[in-house]
Protein backbone atom coordinates (compact mmCIF):
# COMPACT_ATOMS: atom_id res chain seq x y z
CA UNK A 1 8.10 38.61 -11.82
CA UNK A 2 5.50 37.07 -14.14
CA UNK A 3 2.25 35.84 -12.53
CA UNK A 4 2.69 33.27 -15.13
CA UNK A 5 6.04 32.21 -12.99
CA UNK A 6 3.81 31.02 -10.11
CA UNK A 7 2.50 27.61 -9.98
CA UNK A 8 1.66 25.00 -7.62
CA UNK A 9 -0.91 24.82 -4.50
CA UNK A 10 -0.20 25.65 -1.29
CA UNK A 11 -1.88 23.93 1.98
CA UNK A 12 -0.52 25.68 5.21
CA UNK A 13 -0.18 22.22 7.81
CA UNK A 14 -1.04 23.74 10.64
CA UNK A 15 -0.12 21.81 13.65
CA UNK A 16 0.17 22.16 17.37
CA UNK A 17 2.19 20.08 19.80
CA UNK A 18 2.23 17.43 16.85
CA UNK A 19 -1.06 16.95 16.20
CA UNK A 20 -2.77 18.31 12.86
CA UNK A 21 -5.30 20.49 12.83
CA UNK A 22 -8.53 19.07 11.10
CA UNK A 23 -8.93 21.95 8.85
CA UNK A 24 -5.47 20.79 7.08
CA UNK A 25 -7.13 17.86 5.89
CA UNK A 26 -10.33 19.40 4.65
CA UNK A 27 -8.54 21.95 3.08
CA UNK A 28 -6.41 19.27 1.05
CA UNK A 29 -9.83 17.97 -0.57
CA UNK A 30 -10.53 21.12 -1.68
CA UNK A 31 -7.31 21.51 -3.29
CA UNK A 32 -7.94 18.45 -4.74
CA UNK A 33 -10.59 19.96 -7.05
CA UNK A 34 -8.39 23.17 -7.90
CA UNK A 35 -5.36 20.86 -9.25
CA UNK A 36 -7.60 18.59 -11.34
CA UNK A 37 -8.73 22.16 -13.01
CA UNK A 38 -4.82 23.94 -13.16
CA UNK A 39 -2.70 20.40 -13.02
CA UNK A 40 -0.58 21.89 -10.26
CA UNK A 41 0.94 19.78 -7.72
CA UNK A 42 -0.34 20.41 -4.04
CA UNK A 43 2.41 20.94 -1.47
CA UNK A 44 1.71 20.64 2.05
CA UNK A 45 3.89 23.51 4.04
CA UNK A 46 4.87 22.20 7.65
CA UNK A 47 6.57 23.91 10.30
CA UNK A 48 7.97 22.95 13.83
CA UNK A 49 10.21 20.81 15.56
CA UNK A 50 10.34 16.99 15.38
CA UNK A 51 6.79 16.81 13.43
CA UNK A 52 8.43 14.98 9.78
CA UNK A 53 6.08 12.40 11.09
CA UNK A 54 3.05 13.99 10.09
CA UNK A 55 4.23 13.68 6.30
CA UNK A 56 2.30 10.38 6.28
CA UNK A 57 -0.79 11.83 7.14
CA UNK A 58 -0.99 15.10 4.53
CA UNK A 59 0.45 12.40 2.17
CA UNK A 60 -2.42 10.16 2.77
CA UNK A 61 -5.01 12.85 2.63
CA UNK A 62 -3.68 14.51 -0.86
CA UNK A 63 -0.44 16.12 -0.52
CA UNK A 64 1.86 15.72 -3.67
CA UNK A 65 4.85 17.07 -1.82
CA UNK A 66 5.02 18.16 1.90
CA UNK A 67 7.34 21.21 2.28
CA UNK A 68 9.27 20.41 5.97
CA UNK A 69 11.20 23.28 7.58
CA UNK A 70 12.26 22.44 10.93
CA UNK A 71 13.49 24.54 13.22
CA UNK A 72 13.75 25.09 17.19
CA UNK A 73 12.08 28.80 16.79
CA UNK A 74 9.29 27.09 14.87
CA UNK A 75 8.62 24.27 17.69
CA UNK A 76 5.30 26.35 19.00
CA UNK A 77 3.59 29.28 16.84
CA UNK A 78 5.05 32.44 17.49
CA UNK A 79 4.10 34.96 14.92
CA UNK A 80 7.34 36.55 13.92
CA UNK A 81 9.12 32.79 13.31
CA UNK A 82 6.64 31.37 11.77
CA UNK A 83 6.13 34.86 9.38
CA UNK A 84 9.68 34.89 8.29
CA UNK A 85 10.10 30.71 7.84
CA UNK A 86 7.11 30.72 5.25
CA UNK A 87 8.27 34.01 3.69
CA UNK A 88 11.25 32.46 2.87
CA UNK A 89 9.51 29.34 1.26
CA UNK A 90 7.21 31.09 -0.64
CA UNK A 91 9.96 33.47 -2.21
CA UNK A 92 12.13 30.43 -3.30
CA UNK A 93 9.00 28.05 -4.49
CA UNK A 94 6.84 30.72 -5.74
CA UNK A 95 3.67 29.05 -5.01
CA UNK A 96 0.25 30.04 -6.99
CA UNK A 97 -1.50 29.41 -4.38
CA UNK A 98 -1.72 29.02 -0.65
CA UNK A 99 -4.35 28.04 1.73
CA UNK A 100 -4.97 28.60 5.43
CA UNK A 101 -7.31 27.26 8.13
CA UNK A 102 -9.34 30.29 9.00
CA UNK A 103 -8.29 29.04 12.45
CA UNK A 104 -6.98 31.53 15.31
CA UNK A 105 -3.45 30.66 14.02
CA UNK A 106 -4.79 30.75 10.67
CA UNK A 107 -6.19 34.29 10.82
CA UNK A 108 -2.87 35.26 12.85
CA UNK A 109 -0.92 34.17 9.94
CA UNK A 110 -2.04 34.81 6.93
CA UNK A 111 -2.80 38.54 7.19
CA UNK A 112 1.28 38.58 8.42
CA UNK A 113 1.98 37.20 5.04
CA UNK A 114 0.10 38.99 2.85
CA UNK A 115 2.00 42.04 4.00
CA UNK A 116 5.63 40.57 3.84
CA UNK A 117 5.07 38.69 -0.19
CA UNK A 118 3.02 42.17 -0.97
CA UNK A 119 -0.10 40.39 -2.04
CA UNK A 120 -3.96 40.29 -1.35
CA UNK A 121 -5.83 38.00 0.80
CA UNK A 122 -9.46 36.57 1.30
CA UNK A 123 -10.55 35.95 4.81
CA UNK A 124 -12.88 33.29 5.72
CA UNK A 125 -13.62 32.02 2.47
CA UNK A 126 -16.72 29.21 2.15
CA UNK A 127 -16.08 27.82 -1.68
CA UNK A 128 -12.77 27.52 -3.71
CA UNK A 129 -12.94 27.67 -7.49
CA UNK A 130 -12.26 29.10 -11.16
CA UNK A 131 -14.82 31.20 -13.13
CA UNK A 132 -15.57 30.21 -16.65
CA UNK A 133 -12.64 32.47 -17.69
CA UNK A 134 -10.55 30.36 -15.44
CA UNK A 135 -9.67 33.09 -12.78
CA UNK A 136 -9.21 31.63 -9.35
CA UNK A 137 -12.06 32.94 -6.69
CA UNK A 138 -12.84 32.77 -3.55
CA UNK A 139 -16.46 32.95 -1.87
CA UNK A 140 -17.10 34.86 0.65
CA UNK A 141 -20.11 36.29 3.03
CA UNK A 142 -20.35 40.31 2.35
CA UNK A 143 -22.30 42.70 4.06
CA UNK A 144 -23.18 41.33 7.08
CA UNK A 145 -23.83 37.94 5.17
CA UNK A 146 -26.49 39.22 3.47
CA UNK A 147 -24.91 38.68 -0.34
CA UNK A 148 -22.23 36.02 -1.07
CA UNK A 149 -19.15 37.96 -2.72
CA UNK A 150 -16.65 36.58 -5.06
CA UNK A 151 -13.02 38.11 -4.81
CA UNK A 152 -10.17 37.35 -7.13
CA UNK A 153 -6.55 38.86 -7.12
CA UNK A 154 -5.69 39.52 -10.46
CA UNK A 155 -2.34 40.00 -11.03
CA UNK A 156 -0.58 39.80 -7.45
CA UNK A 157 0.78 36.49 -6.87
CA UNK A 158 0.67 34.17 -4.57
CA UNK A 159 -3.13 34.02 -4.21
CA UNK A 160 -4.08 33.62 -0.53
CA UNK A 161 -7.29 32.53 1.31
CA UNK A 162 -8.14 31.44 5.29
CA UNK A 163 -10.98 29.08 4.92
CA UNK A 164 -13.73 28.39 7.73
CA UNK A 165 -13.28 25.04 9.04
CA UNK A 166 -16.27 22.19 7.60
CA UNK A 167 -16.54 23.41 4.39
CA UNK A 168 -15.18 20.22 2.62
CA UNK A 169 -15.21 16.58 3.61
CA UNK A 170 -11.56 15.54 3.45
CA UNK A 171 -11.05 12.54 1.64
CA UNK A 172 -10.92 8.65 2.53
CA UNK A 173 -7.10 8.13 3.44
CA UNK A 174 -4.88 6.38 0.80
CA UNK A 175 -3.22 3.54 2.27
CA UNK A 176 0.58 3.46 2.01
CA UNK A 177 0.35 6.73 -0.16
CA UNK A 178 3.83 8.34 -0.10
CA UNK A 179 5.29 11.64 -2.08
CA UNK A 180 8.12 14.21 -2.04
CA UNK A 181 9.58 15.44 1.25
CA UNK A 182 11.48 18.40 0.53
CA UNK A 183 13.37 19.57 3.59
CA UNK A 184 14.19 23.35 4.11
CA UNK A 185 16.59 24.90 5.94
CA UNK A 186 14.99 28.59 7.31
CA UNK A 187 16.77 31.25 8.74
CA UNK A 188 14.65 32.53 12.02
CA UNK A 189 15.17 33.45 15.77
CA UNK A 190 13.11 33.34 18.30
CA UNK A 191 11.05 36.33 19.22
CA UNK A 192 12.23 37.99 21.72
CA UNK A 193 9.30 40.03 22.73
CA UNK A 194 7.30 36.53 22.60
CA UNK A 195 7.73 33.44 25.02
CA UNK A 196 5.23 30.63 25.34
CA UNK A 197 5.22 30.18 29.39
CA UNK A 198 2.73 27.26 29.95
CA UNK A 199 0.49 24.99 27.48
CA UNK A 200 -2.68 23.10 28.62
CA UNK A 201 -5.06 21.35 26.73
CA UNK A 202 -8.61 22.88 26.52
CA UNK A 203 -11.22 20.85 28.70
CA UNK A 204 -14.06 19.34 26.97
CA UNK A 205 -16.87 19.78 28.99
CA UNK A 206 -19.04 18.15 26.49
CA UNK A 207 -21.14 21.31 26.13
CA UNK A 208 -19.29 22.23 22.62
CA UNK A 209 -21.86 22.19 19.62
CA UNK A 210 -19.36 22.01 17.10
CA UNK A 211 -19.03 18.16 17.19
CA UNK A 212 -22.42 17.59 18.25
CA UNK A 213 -24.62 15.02 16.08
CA UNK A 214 -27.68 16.74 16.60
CA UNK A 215 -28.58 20.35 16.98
CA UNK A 216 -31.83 22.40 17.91
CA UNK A 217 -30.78 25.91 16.97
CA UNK A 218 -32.97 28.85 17.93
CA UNK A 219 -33.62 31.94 16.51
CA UNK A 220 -34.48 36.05 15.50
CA UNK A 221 -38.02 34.58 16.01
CA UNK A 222 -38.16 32.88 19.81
CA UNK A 223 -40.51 35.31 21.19
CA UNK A 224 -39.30 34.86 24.87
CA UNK A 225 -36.38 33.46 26.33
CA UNK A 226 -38.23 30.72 28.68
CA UNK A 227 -39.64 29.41 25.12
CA UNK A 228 -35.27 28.08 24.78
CA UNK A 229 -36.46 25.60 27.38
CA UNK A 230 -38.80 23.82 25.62
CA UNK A 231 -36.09 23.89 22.92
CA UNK A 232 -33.71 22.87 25.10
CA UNK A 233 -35.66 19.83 26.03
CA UNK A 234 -36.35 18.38 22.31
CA UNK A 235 -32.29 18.70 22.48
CA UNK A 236 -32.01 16.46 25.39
CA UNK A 237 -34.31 13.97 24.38
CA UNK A 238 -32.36 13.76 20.85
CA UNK A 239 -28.86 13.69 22.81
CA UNK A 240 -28.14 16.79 21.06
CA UNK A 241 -26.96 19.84 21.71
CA UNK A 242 -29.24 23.57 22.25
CA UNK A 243 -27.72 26.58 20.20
CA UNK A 244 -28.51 30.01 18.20
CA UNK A 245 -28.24 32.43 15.41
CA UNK A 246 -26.69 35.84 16.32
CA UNK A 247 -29.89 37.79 17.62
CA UNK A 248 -30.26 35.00 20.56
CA UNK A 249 -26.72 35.57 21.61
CA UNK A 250 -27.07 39.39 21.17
CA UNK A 251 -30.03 38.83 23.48
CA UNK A 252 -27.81 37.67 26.37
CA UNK A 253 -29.96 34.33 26.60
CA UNK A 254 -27.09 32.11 24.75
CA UNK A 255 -23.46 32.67 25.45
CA UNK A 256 -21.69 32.93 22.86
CA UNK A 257 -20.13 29.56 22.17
CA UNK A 258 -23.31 28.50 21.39
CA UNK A 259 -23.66 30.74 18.13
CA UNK A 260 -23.73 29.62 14.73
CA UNK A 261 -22.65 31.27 11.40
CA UNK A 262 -20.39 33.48 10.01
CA UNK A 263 -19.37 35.16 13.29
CA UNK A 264 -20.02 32.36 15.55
CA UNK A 265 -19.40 28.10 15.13
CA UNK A 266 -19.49 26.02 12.19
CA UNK A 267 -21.24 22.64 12.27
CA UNK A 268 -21.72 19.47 10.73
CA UNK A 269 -24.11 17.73 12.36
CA UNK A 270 -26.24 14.75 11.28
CA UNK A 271 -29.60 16.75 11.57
CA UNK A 272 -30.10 20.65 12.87
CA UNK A 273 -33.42 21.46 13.89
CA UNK A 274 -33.59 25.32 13.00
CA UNK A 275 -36.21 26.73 14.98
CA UNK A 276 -37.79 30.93 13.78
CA UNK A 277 -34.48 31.03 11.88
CA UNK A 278 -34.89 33.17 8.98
CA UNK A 279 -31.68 31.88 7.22
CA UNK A 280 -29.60 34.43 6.62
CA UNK A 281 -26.20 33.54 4.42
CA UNK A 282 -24.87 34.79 7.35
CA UNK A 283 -26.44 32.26 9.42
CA UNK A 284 -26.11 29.43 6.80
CA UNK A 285 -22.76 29.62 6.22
CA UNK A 286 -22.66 27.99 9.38
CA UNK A 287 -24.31 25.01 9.30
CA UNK A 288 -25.41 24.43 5.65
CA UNK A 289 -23.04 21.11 5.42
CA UNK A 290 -25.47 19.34 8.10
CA UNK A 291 -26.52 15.65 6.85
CA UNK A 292 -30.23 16.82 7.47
CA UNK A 293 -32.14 20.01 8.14
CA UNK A 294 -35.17 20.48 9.44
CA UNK A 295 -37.03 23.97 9.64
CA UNK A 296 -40.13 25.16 11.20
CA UNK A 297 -40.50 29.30 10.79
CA UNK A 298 -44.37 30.67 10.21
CA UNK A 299 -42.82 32.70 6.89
CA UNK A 300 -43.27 30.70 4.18
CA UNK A 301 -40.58 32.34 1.69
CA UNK A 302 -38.12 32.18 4.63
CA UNK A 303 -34.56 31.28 3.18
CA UNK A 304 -34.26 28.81 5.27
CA UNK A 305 -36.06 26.33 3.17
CA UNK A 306 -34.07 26.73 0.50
CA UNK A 307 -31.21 24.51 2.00
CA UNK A 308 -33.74 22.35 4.50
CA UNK A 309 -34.95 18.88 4.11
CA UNK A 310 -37.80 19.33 5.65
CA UNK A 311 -39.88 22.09 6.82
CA UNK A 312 -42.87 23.66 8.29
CA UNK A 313 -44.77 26.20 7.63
CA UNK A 314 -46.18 26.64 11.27
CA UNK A 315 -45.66 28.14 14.85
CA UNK A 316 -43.00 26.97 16.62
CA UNK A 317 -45.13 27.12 20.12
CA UNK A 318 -47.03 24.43 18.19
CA UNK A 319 -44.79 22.33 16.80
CA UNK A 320 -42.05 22.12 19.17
CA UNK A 321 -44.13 20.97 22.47
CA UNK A 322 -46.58 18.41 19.81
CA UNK A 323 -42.66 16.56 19.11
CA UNK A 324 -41.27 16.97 22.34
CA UNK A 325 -44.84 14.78 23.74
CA UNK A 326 -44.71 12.30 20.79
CA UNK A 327 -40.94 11.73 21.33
CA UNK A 328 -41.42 10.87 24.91
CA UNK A 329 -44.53 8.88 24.62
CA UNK A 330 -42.34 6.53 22.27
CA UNK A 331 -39.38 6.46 24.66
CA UNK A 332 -42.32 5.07 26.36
């Protein structure tokens, strides 16, 4: 079949025990952009049990059309189910298009599908967009997220991409915006080799930087790991939260969950305080969506300060204990 047979913009509506994932919603401003370009519609695909409900919401955040297949094998993710329902969809609808969260479902998912519609995929992607000979790209880090890479898919159809949560800010909800439910009837069983014995909800311990307002982030150049405490403190005294770039966390003096970038979190905060980050794209990808960032690295060519705010050319051992006295003396 025709590549030129293909059209319209897929958003995959990830969901779990009813409750949309945030990505969904981000990812439906990007696709925003890409229909005002091709003047395709953009369908919302949902899957579960009982969750028609949550029309109102993609409908409200930019879905043309929400695509509901409802089913009792599609009630929780299970690979296999959920593999063969949007198989099935995409065959019949033929879809130009489709978008993932480049969630843990997400990157489950989508690699599942691009085997079964025989097509290519992008993982991770940071940008959506066409080139000026209006080819469909993706952006991507490369090589250790030391080059941004563009990939396209030619020919193969539909066009796939997981994209890393944060990227876009989803758009103000429409009130009372409606559109086109178009309910599906998919043929799946339940995996046999796959049952779902207990569900909790993950505990917040308040410790996650990935909705923190304000981040200190530490990095490559922290010449000693009792230097994170003065870091830590600045944190504290902003009500923020302490984290890293990769080299701290390789280190063993961060766990893990406290990493930023390509490999690690991706934040929004109000301001990040990156402290001897270099600023790899690596790195950036990360966090480059921040309302404000502030730098302070000794290299003055550092990438870093491409993307900051504000910056310093300085020591941190300098800087960083001269704020955290001048912060306290006007909590004072």
């Amino acid at each position: 079949m025709a590549k030129e047979d293909y059209r319209g913009i897929w958003v995959f509506a990830e969901q779990q025990n009813g409750k949309l994932n945030d990505t969904v919603l981000e990812i439906l401003a990007k696709a925003q952009e890409l229909k005002a370009h091709t003047g395709e519609d953009i369908s919302a695909v949902l899957l579960g049990k009982d969750v028609r409900p949550l029309a109102e919401t993609l409908f409200a955040y930019g879905a043309d059309k929400v695509i509901l297949a409802e089913h009792d094998a599609l009630a929780s993710y299970s690979a296999r189910p959920y593999e063969a329902a949007m198989t099935q969809l995409a065959e019949k609808h033929k879809p130009s298009i489709i978008l993932y969260g480049a969630t843990s479902l997400g990157r489950d998912l989508a690699p599942r599908l691009m085997v079964s519609l025989k097509t290519g995929l992008t993982a991770d992607a940071i940008d959506l967009g066409f080139d000026q000979d209006d080819v469909f790209y993706q952006t991507t880090p490369a090589y250790g997220g030391s080059i941004l890479a563009h990939i396209v898919i030619l020919e193969a159809r539909p066009q796939m991409a997981t994209v890393r949560p944060m990227m876009f800010e989803p758009i103000q909800p429409r009130a009372g915006a409606s559109g086109e439910i178009v309910a599906e009837t998919v043929s799946v069983e339940p995996d046999a080799d796959y049952e779902v014995l207990e569900t909790a909800p993950k505990q917040d311990t308040g410790d996650a930087i990935e909705g923190a307002q304000v981040i200190v982030a530490g990095g490559r150049g922290i010449k000693e790991e009792t230097d994170l405490e003065t870091l830590r403190e600045l944190a504290s005294l902003l009500d923020g939260k302490l984290a890293a770039s990769r080299p701290l966390v390789d280190n063993g003096w961060l766990n893990h969950d406290k990493q930023i970038g390509q490999s690690g979190a991706t934040v929004k905060p109000r301001y990040i305080f990156n402290i001897a980050i270099s600023g790899s794209v690596q790195y950036q990808v990360g966090m480059q969506n921040a309302d404000c960032i502030i730098s302070v690295n000794h290299t003055k060519g550092a990438p870093i300060f491409d993307i900051s705010h504000y910056g310093a050319v300085a020591d941190y051992r300098s800087v960083i204990p001269a704020l955290v006295e001048e912060i306290k003396r006007r909590k004072a």
